[in-house]
Protein backbone atom coordinates (compact mmCIF):
# COMPACT_ATOMS: atom_id res chain seq x y z
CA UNK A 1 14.06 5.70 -3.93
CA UNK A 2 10.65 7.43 -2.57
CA UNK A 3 9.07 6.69 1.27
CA UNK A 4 6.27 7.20 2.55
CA UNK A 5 8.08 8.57 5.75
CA UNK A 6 9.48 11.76 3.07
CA UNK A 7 7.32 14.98 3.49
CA UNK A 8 7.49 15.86 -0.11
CA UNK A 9 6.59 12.31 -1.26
CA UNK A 10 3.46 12.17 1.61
CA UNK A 11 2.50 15.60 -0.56
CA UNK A 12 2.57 13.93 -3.51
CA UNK A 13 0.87 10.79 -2.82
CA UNK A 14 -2.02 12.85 -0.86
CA UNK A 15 -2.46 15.08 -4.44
CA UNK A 16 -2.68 12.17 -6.60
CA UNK A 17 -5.19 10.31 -3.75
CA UNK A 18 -7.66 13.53 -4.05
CA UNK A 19 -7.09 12.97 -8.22
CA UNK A 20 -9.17 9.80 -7.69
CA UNK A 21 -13.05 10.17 -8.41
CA UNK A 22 -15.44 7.54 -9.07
CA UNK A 23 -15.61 7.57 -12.70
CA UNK A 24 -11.64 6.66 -12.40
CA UNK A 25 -11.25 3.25 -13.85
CA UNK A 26 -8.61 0.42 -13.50
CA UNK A 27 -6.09 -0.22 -16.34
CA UNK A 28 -5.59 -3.66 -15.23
CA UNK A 29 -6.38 -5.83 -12.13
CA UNK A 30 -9.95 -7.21 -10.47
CA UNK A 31 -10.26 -4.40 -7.92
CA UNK A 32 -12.99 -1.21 -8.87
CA UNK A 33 -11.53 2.37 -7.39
CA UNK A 34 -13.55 1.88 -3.74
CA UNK A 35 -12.04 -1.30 -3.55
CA UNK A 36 -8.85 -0.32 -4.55
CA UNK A 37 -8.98 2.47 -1.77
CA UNK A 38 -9.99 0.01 1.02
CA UNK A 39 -7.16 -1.85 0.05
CA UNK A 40 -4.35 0.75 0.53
CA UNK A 41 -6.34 2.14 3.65
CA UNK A 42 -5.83 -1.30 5.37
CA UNK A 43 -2.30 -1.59 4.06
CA UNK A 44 -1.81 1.25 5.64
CA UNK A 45 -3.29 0.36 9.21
CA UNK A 46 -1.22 -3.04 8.68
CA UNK A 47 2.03 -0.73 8.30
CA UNK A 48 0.86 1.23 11.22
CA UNK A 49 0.40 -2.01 13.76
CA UNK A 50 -3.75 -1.66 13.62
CA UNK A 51 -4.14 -4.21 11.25
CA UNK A 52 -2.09 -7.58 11.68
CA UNK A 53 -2.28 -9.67 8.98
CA UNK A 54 -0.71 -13.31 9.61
CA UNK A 55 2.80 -14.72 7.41
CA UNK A 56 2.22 -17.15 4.60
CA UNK A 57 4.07 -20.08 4.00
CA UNK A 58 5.65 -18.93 0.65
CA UNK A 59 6.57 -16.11 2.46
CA UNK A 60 8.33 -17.51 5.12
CA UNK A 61 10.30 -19.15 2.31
CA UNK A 62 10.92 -16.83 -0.46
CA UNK A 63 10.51 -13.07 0.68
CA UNK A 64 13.41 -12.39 1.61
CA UNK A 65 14.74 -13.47 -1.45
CA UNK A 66 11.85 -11.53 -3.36
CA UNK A 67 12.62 -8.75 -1.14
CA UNK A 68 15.86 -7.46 -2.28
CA UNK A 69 15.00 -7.92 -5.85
CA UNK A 70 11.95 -5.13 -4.43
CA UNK A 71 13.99 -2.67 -3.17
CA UNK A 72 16.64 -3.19 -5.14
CA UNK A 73 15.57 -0.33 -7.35
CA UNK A 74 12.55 2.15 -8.41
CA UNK A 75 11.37 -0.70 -10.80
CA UNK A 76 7.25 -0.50 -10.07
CA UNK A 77 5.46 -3.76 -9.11
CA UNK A 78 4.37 -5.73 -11.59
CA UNK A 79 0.80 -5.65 -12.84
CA UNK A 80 -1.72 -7.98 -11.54
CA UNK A 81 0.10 -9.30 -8.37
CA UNK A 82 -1.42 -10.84 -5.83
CA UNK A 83 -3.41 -9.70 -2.82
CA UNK A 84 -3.93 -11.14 0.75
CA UNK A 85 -7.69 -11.74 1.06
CA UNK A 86 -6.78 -10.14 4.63
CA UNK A 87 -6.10 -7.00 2.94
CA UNK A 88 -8.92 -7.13 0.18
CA UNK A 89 -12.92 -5.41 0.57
CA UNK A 90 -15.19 -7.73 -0.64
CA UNK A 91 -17.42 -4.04 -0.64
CA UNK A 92 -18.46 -3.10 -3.98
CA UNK A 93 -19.09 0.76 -3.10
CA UNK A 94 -18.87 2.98 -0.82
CA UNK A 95 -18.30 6.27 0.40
CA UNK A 96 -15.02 6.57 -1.82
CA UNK A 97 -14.62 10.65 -0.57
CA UNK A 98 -14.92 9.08 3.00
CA UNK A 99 -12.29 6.32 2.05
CA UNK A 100 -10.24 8.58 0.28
CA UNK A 101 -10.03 10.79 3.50
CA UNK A 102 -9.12 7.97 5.65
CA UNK A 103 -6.37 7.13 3.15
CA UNK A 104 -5.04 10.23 3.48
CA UNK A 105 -4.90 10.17 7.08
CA UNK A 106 -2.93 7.18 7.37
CA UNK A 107 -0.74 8.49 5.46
CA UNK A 108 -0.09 11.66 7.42
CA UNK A 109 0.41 9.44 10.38
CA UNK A 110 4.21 8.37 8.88
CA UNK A 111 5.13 11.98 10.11
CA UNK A 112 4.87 9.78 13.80
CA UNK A 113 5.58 6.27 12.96
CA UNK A 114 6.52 3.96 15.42
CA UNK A 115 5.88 0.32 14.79
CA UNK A 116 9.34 -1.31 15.42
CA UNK A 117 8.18 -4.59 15.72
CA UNK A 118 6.95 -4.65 11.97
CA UNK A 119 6.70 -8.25 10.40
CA UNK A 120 4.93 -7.93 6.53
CA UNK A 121 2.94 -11.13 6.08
CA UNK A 122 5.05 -12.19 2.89
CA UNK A 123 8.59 -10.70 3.62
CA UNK A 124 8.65 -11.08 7.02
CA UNK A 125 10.30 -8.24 9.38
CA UNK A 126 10.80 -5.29 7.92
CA UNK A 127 13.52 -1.75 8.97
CA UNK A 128 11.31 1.03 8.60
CA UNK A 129 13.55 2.61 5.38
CA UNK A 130 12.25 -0.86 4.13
CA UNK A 131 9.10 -0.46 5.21
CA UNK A 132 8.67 3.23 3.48
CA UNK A 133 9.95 2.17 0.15
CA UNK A 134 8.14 -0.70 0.03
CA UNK A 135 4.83 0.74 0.66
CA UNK A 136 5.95 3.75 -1.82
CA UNK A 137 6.15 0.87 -4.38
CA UNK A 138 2.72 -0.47 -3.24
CA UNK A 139 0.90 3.03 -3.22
CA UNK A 140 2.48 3.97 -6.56
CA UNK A 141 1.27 0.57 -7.71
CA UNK A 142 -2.37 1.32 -7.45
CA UNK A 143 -2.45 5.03 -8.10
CA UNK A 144 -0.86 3.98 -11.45
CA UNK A 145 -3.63 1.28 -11.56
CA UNK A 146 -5.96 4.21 -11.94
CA UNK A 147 -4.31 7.07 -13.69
CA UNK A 148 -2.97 8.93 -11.11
């Protein structure tokens, strides 16, 4: 399975980021490509520890049940899943190069991660193998979402 924390896959995530442009449009979901990029930016800073984002309930019950049926294999997230409104832009535009750039930054940082203490808000704490596949899933998930 692909991580974030693999040089090759950073490569190929950061290639398919700079394939985004503003006339790219969603295939299924509320979010428009700015949006979209927000999103993954501040998934990104919540993987890093700069963003914490609190557990939820059905978490706390279910995810890590839900979780090994995740990882259990390269299957991609499902369409239209939901979103913590912690982790949402309520921004219609903006500077999507800028965004993008920041995106890709955050990712780059994996090459030093250290956040050992990592709870996600709906599967709770998380090994960082975990932590790379699962946020492989999530990136693939909305780069898909727009075609790249």
């Amino acid at each position: 399975m692909k991580s974030v924390f693999d040089a090759t896959t950073q490569n190929e995530i950061i290639e398919r980021i700079q394939s985004l442009s503003p006339e790219s449009k969603a295939l299924w979901g509320k979010m428009n490509i700015y949006q979209m990029v927000k999103h993954c930016t501040l998934c990104e800073d919540m993987y890093l520890g700069t963003h914490i984002v609190k557990r939820v309930l059905i978490g706390r019950l279910f995810g890590r049940l839900i979780l090994k049926q995740v990882l259990k294999d390269e299957k991609p997230f499902a369409k239209n899943s939901p979103t913590s409104k912690q982790l949402t832009s309520s921004a219609e535009s903006g500077n999507l190069e800028a965004q993008k750039s920041e995106w890709i930054h955050r990712i780059k940082q994996y090459q030093n991660y250290h956040n050992p203490n990592f709870v996600h808000p709906f599967f709770g704490p998380l090994t960082k193998e975990q932590i790379g596949f699962l946020d492989y899933k999530h990136i693939d998930h909305h780069l898909r979402q727009f075609g790249a």
